[in-house]
C-alpha atoms as a PDB file:
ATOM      1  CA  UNK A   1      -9.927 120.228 122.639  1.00  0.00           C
ATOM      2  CA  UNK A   2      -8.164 118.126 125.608  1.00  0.00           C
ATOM      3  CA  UNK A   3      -5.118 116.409 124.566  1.00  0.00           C
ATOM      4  CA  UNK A   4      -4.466 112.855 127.114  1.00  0.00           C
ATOM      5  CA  UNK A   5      -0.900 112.895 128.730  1.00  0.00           C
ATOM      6  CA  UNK A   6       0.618 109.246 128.319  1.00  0.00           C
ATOM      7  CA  UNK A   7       2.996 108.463 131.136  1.00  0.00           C
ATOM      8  CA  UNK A   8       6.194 108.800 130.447  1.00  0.00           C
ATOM      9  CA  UNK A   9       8.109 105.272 129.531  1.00  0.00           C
ATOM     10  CA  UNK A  10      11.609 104.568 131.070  1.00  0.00           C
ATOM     11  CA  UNK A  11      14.952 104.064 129.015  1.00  0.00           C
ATOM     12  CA  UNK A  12      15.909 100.359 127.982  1.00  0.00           C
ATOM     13  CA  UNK A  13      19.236  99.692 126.093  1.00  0.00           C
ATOM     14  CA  UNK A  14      18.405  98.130 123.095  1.00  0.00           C
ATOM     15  CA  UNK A  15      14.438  99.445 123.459  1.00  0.00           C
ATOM     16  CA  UNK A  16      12.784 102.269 121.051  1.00  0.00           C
ATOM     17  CA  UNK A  17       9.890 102.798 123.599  1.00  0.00           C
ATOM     18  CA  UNK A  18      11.109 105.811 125.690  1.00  0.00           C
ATOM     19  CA  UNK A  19      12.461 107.358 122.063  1.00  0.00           C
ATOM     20  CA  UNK A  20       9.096 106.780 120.742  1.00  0.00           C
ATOM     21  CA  UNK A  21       7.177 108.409 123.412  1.00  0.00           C
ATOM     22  CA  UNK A  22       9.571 111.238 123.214  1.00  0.00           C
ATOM     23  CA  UNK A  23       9.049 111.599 119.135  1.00  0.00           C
ATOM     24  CA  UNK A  24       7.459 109.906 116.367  1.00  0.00           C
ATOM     25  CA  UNK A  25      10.206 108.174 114.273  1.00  0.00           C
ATOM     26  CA  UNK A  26       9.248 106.636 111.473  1.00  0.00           C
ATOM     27  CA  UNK A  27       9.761 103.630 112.520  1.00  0.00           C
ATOM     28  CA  UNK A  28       8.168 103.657 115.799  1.00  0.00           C
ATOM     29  CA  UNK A  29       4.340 102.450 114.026  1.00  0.00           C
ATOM     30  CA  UNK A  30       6.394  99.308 112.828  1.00  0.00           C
ATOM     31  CA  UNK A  31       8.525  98.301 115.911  1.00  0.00           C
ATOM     32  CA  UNK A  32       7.046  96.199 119.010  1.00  0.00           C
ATOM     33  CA  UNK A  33       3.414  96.283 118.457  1.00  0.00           C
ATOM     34  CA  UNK A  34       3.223  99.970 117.361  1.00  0.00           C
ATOM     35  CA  UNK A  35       4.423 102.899 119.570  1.00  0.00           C
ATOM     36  CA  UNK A  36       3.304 106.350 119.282  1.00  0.00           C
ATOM     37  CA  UNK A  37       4.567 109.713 121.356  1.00  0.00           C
ATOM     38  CA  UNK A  38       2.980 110.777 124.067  1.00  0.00           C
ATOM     39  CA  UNK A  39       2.880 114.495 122.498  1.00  0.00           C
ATOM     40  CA  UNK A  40       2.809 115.299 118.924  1.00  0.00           C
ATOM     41  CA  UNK A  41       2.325 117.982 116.699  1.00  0.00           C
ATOM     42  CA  UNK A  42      -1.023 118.805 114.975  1.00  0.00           C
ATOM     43  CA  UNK A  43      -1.603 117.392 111.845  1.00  0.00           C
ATOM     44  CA  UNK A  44      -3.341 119.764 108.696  1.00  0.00           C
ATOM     45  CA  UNK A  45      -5.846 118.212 106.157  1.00  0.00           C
ATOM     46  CA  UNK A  46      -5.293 119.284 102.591  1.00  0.00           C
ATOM     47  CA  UNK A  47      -7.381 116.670 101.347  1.00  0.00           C
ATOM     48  CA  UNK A  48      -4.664 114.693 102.523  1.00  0.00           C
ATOM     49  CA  UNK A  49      -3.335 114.390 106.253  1.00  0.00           C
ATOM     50  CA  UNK A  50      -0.645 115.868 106.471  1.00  0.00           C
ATOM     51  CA  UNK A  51       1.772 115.215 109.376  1.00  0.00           C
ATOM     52  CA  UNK A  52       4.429 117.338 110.921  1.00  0.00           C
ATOM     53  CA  UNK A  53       3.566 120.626 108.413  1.00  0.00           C
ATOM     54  CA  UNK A  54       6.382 123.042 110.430  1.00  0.00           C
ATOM     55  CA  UNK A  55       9.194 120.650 109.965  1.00  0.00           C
ATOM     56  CA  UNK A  56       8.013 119.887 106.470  1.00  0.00           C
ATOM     57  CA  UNK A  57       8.625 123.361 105.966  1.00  0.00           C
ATOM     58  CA  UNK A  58      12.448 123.185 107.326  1.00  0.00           C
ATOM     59  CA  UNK A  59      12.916 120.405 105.334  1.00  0.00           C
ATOM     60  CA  UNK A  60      12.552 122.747 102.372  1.00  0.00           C
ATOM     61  CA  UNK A  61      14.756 125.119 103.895  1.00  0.00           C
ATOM     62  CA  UNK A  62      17.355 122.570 104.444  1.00  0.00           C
ATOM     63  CA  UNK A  63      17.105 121.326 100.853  1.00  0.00           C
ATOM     64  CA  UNK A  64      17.540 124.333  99.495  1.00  0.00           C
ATOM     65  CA  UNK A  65      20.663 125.204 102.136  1.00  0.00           C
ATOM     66  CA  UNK A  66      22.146 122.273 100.984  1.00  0.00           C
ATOM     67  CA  UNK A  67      22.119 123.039  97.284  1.00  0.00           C
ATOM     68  CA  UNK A  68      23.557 126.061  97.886  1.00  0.00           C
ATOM     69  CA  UNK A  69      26.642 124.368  99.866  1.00  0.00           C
ATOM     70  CA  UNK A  70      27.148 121.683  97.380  1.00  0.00           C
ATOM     71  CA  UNK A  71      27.091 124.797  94.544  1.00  0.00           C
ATOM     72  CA  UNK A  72      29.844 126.300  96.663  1.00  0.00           C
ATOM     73  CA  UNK A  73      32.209 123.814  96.890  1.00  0.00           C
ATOM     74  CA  UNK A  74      31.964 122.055  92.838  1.00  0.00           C
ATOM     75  CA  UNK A  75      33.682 125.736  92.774  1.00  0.00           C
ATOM     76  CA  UNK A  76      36.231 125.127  95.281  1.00  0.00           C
ATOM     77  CA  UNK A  77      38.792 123.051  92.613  1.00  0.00           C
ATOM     78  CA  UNK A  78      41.690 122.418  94.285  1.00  0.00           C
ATOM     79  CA  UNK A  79      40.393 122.209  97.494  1.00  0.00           C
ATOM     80  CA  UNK A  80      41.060 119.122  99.757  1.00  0.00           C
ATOM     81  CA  UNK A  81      38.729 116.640 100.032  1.00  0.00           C
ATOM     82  CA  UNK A  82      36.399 118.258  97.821  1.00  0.00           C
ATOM     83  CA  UNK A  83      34.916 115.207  96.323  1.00  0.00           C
ATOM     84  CA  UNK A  84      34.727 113.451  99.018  1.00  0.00           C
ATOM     85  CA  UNK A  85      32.827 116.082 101.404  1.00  0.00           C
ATOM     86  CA  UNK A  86      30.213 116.921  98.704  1.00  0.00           C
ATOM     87  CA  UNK A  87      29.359 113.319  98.891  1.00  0.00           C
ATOM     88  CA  UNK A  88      27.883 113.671 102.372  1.00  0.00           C
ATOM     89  CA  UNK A  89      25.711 116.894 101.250  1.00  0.00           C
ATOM     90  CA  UNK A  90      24.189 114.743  98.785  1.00  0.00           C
ATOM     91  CA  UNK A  91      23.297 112.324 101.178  1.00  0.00           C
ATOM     92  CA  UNK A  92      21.941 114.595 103.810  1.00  0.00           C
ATOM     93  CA  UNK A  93      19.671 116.221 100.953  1.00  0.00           C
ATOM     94  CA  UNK A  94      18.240 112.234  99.755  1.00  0.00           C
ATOM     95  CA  UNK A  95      17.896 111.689 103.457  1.00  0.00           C
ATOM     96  CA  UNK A  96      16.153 114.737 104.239  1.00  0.00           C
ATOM     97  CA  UNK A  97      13.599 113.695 100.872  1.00  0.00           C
ATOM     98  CA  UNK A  98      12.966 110.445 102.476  1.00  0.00           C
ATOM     99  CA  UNK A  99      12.213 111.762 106.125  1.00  0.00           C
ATOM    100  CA  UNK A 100      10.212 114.220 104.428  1.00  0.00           C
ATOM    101  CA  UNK A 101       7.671 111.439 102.955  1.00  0.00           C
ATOM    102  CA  UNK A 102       7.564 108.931 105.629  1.00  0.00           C
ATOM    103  CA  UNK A 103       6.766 111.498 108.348  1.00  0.00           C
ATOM    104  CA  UNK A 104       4.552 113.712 106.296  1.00  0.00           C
ATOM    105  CA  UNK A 105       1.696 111.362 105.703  1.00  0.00           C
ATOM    106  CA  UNK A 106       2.551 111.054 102.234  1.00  0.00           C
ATOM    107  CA  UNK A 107       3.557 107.551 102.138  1.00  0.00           C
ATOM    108  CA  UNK A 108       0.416 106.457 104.499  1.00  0.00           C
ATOM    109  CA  UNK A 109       1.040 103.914 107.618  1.00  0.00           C
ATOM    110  CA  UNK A 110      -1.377 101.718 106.208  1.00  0.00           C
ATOM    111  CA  UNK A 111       0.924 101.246 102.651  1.00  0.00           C
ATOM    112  CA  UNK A 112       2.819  98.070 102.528  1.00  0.00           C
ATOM    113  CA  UNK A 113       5.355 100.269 100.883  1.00  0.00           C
ATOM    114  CA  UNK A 114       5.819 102.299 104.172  1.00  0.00           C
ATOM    115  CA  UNK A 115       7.997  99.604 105.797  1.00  0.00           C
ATOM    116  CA  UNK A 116      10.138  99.652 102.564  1.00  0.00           C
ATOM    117  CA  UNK A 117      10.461 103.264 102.515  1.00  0.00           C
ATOM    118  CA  UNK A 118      11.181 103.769 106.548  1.00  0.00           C
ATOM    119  CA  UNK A 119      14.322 101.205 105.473  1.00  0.00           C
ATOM    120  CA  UNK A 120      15.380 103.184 102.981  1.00  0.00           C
ATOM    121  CA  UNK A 121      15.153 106.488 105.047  1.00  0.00           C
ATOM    122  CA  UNK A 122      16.933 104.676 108.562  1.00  0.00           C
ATOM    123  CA  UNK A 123      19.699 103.701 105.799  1.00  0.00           C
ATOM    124  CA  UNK A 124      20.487 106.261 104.283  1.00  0.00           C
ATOM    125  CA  UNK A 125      20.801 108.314 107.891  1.00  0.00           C
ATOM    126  CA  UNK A 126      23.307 105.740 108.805  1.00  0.00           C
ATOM    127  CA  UNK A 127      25.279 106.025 105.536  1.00  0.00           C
ATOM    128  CA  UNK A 128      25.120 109.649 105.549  1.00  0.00           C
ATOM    129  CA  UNK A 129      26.789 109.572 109.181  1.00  0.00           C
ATOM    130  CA  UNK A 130      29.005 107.117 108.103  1.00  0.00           C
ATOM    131  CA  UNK A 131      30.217 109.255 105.252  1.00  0.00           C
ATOM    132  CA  UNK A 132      30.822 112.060 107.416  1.00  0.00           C
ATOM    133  CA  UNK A 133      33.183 109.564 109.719  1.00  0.00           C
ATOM    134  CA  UNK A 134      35.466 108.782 106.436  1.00  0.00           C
ATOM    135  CA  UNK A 135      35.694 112.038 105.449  1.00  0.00           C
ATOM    136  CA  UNK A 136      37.124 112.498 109.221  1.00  0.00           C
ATOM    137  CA  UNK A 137      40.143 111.071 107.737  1.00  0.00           C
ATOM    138  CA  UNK A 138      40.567 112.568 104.858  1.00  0.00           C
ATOM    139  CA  UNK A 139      42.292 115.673 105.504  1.00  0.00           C
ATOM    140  CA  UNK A 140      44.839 113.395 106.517  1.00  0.00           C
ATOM    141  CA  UNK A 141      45.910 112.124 103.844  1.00  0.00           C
ATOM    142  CA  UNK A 142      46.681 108.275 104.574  1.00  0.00           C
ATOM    143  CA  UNK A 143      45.603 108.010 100.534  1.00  0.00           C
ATOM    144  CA  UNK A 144      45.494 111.066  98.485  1.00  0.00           C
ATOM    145  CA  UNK A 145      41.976 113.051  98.217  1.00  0.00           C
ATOM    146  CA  UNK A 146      40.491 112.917  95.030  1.00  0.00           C
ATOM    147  CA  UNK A 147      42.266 109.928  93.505  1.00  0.00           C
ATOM    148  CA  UNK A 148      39.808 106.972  92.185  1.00  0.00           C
ATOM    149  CA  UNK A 149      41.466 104.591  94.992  1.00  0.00           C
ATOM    150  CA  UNK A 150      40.326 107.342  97.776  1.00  0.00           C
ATOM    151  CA  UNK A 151      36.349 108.336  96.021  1.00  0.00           C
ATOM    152  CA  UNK A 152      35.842 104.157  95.110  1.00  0.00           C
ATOM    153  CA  UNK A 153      36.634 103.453  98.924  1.00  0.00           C
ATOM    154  CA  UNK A 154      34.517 106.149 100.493  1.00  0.00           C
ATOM    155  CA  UNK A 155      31.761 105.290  97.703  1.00  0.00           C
ATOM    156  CA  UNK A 156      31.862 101.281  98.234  1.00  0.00           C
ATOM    157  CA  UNK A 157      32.102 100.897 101.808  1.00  0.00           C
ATOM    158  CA  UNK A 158      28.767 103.460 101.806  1.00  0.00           C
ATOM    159  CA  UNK A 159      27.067 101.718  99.512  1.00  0.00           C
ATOM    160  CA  UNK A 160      27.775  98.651 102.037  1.00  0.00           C
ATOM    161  CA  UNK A 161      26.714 100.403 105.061  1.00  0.00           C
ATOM    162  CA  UNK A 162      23.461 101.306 103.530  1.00  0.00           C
ATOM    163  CA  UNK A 163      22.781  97.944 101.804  1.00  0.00           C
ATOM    164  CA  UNK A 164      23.906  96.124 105.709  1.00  0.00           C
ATOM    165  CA  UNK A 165      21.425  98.164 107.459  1.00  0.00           C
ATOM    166  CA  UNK A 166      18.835  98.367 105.049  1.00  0.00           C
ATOM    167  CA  UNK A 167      18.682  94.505 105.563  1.00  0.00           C
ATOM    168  CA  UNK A 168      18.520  94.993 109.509  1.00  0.00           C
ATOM    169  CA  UNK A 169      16.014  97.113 109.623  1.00  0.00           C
ATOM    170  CA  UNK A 170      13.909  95.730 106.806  1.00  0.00           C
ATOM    171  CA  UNK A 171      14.220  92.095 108.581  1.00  0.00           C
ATOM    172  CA  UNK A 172      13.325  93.608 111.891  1.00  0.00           C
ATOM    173  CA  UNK A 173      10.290  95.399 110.996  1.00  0.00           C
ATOM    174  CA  UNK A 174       9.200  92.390 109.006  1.00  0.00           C
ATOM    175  CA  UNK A 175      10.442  90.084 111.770  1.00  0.00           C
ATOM    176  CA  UNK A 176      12.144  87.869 109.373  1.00  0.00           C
ATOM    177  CA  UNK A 177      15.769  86.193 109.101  1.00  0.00           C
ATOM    178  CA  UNK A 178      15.389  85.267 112.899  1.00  0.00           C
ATOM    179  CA  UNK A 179      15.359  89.154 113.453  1.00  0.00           C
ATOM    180  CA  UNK A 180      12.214  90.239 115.905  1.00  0.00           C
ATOM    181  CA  UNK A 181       9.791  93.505 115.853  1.00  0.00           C
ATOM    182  CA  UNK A 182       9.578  93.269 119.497  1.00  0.00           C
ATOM    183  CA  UNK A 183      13.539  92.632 120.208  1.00  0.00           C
ATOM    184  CA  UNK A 184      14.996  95.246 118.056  1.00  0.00           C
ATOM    185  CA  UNK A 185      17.784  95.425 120.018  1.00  0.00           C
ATOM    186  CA  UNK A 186      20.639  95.235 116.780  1.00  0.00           C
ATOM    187  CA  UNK A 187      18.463  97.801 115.305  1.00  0.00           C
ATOM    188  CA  UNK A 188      18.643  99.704 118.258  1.00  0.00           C
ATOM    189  CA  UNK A 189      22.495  99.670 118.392  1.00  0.00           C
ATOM    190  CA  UNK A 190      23.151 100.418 114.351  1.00  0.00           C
ATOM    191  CA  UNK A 191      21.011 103.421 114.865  1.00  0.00           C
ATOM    192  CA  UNK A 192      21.660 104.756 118.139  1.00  0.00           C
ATOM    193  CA  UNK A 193      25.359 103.364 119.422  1.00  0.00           C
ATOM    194  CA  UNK A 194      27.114 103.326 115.998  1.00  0.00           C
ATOM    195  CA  UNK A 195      25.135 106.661 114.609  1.00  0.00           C
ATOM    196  CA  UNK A 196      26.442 107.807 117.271  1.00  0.00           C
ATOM    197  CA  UNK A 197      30.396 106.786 117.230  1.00  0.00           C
ATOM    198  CA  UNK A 198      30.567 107.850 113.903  1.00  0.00           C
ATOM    199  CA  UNK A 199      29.352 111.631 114.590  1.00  0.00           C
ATOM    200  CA  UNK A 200      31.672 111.843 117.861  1.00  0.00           C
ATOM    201  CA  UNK A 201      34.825 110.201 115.947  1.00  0.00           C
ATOM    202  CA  UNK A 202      34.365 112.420 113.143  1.00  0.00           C
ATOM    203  CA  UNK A 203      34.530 115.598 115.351  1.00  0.00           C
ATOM    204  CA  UNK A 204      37.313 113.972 117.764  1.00  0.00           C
ATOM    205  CA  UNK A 205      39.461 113.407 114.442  1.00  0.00           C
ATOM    206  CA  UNK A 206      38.463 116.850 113.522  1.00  0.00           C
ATOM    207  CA  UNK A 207      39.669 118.693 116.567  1.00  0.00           C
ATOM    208  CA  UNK A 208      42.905 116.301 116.577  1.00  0.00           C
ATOM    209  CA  UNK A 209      43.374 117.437 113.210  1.00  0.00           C
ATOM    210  CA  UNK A 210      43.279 121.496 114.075  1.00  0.00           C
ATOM    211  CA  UNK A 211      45.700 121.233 117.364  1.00  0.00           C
ATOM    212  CA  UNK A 212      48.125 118.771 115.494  1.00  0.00           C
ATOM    213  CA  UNK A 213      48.525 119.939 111.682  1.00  0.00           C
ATOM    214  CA  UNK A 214      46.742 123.757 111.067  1.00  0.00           C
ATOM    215  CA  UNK A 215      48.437 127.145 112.330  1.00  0.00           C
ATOM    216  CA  UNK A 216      45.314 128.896 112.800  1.00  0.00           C
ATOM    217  CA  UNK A 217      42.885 127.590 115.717  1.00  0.00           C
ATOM    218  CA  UNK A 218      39.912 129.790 114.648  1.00  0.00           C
ATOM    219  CA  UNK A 219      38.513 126.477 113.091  1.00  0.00           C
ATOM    220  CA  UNK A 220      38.382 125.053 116.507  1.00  0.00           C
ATOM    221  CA  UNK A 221      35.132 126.686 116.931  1.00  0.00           C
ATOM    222  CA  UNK A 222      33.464 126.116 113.831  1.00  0.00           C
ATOM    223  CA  UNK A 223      33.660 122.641 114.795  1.00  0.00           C
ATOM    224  CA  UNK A 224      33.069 122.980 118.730  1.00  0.00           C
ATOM    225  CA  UNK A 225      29.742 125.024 117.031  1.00  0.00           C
ATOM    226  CA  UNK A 226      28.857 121.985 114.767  1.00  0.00           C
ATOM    227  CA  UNK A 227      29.498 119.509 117.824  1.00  0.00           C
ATOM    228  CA  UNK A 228      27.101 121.491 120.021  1.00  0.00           C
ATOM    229  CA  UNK A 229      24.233 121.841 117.662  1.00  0.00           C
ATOM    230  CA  UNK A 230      24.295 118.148 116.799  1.00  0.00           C
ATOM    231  CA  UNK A 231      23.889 117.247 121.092  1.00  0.00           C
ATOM    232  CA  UNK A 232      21.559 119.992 121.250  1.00  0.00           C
ATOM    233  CA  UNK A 233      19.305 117.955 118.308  1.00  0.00           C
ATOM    234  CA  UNK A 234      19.282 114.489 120.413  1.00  0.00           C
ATOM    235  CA  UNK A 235      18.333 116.622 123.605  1.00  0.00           C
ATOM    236  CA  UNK A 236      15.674 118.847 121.706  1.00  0.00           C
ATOM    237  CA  UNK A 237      14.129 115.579 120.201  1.00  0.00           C
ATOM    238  CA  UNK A 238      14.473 112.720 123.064  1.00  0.00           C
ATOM    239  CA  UNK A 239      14.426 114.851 126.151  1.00  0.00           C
ATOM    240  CA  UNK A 240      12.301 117.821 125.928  1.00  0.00           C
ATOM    241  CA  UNK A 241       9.802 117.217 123.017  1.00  0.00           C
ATOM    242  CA  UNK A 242       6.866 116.180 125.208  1.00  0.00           C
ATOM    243  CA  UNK A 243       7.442 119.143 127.486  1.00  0.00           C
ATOM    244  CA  UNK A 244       7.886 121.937 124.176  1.00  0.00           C
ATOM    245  CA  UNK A 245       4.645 120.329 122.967  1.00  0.00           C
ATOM    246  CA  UNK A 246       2.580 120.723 125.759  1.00  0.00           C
ATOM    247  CA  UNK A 247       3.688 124.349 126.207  1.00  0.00           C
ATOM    248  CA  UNK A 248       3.031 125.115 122.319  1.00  0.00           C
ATOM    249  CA  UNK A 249       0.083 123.334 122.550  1.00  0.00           C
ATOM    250  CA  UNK A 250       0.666 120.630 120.595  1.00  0.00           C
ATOM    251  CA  UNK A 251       1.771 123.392 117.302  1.00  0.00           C
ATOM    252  CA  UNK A 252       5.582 121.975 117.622  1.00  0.00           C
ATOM    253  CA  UNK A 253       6.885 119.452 119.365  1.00  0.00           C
ATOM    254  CA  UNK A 254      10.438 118.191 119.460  1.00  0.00           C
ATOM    255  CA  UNK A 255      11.119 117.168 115.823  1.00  0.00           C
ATOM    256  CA  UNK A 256      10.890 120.894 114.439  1.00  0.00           C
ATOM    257  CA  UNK A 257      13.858 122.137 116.325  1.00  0.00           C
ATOM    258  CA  UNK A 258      16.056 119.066 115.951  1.00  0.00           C
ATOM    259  CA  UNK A 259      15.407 119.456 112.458  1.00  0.00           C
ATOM    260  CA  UNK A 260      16.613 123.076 112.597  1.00  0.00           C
ATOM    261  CA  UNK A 261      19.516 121.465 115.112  1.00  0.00           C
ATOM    262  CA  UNK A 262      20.654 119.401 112.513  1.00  0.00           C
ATOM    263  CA  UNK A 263      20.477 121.819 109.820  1.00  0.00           C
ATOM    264  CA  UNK A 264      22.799 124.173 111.430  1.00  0.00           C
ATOM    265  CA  UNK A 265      24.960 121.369 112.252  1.00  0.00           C
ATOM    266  CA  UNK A 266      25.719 120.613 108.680  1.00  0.00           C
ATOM    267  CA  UNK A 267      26.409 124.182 108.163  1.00  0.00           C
ATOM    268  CA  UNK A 268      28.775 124.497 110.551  1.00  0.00           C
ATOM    269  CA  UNK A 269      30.307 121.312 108.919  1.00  0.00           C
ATOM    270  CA  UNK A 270      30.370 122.907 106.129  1.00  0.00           C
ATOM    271  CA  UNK A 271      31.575 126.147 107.063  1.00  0.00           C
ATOM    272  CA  UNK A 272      34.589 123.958 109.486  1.00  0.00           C
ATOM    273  CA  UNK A 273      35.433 122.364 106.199  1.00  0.00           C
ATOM    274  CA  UNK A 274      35.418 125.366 104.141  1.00  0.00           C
ATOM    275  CA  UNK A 275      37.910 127.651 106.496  1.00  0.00           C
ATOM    276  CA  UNK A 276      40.345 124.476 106.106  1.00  0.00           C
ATOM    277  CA  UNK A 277      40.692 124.148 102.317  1.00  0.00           C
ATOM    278  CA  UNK A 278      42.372 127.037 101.448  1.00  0.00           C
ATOM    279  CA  UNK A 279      41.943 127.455  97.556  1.00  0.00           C
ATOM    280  CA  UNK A 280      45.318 127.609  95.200  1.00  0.00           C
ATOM    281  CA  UNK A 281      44.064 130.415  93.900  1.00  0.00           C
ATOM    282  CA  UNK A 282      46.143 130.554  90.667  1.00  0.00           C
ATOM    283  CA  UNK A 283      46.013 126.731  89.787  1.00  0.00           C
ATOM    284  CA  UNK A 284      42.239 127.732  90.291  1.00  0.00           C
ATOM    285  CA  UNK A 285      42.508 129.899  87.757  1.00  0.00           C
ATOM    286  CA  UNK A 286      44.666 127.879  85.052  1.00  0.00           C
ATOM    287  CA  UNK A 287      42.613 125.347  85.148  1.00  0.00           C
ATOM    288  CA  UNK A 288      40.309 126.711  82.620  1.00  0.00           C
ATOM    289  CA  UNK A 289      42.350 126.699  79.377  1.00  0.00           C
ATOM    290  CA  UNK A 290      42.807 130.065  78.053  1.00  0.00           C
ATOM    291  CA  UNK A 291      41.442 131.995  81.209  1.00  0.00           C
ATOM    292  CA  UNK A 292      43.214 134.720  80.488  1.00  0.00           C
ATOM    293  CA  UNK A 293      44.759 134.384  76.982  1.00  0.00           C
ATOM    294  CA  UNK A 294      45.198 137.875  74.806  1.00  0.00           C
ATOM    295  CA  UNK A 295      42.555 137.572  71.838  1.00  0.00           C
ATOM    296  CA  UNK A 296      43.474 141.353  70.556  1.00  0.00           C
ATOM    297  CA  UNK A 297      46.403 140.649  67.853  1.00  0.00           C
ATOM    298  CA  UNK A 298      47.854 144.574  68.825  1.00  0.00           C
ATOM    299  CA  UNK A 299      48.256 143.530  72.445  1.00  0.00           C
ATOM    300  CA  UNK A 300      50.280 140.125  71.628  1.00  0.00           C
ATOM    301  CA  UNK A 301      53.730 139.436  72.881  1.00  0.00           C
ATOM    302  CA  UNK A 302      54.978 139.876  69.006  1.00  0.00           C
ATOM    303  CA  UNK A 303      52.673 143.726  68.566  1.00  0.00           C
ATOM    304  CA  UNK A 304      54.261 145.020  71.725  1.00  0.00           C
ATOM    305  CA  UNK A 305      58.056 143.890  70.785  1.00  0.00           C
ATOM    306  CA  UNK A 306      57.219 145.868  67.162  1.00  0.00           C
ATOM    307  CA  UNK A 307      55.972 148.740  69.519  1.00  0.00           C
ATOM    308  CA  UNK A 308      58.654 149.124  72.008  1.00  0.00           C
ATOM    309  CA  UNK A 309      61.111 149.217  69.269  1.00  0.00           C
ATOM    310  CA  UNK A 310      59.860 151.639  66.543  1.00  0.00           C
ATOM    311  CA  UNK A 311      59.317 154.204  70.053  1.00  0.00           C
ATOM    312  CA  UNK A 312      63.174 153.331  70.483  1.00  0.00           C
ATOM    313  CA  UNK A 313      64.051 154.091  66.551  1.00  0.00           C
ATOM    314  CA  UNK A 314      62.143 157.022  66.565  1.00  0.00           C
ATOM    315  CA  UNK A 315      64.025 158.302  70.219  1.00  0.00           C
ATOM    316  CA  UNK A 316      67.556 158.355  68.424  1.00  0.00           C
END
């Protein structure tokens, strides 16, 4: 079986068509006429096509990865910026659901619910980046973590993010509102230029945060780690997908290991955030009433009094 190799397409600010010859976003069938890469990954038929079966599978991985970090810190009580953080897990796992049913094949191109449901996906990306920026500023404490004013704000301005560029991508794709398939040059910016300020403030703030206000420095690299497998997922996906494709032969292609990219980025997130928050052990502990209360009536304060006393009487 011969596979055609399209030319490769040029970058364009404000343009999807080199990204979508480098890898098939979602989007890509619904912007400018239809784009498609130039080098995909084989599809499997299960009595229904479906696309992209390896990164399905790391989309599993990373759900269940996920649910393990959001188990780990509900336990972490008095750490900082605990509600906030486990905000952004939740996120990445609903975003990681979506991806996983507009690029499978399970939500066909041909639905008229597939433009609805590549929105819904783009959005929630975008919030869950956003997200990730706010909680950049938490540690900080310009309003106190974990207070209603602090979760409300972090919840609000998400839920306006996501309903903003649900509307811009929705209009674009259906070329509606004076906003154009073939000029989705806003799209192009909320997805590409303020995706990425978000990610790059976040770990700017995050590195500020380590140098200025924490005596250890060991989290520096947790961080640095995070930061590099995050650039090492744009590069993977929208630089060398064609070529790891061809050389596979066509079994992968770029959107596996920027999955896996991505996945370890949020780890290391996780892991940066975790070696910050530095548990109160022993509020920890009296926060569940009666943790270690004395049930055994002979080993109460009053029993042991009696005790030491009659061993004192019986001494003289």
């Amino acid at each position: 079986m011969s596979y055609i190799v399209a030319a490769p397409v040029p970058f364009s600010f404000g343009s999807f068509d080199y990204f979508c010859n480098q890898i098939a976003l979602p989007f890509c069938p619904l912007i400018n006429g239809g784009k498609e890469p130039a080098c995909y990954a084989r599809n499997i038929d299960i009595g229904l096509l479906i696309f992209e079966p390896a990164t399905l599978v790391i989309h599993i991985i990373a759900l269940i990865m996920t649910a393990i970090m959001i188990s780990h810190i509900k336990f972490k009580f008095t750490a900082v910026g605990r509600k906030e953080i486990v905000l952004f897990f939740y996120l990445y796992a609903v975003t990681i659901v979506a991806e996983f049913l507009v690029i499978s094949g399970i939500i066909p191109f041909s639905s008229s619910l597939y433009p609805y449901f590549v929105a819904t996906h783009s959005s929630l990306a975008i919030s869950t980046l956003w997200c990730l920026f706010v909680n950049g500023f938490v540690p900080f404490q310009f309003i106190e973590d974990g207070t209603p004013k602090s979760l409300w704000l972090l919840r609000i301005s998400t839920l306006v993010i996501f309903v903003a560029s649900y509307f811009i991508n929705i209009a674009t794709m259906k070329s509606i509102f004076g906003f154009s398939s073939s000029n989705p040059a806003i799209m192009w910016t909320l997805y590409f230029v303020f995706g990425a300020a978000f990610v790059f403030i976040y770990f700017v703030l995050q590195i500020i945060l380590v140098f200025s206000s924490l005596n250890e420095r060991s989290p520096i690299f947790d961080i640095m780690l995070a930061a590099s497998f995050a650039i090492c997922a744009q590069v993977v996906a929208f630089v060398f997908s064609n070529t790891i494709c061809n050389v596979v032969k066509h079994y992968l292609d770029g959107m596996f290991f920027s999955t896996i990219f991505n996945l370890l980025a949020v780890m290391m997130v996780y892991k940066y955030w975790d070696s910050i928050t530095k548990e109160d052990l022993e509020f920890a502990v009296g926060c569940k009433n009666n943790t270690w209360e004395i049930r055994d009536p002979l080993l109460s304060d009053s029993a042991m009094a009696s005790m030491s006393e009659s061993n004192y009487g019986a001494r003289r």
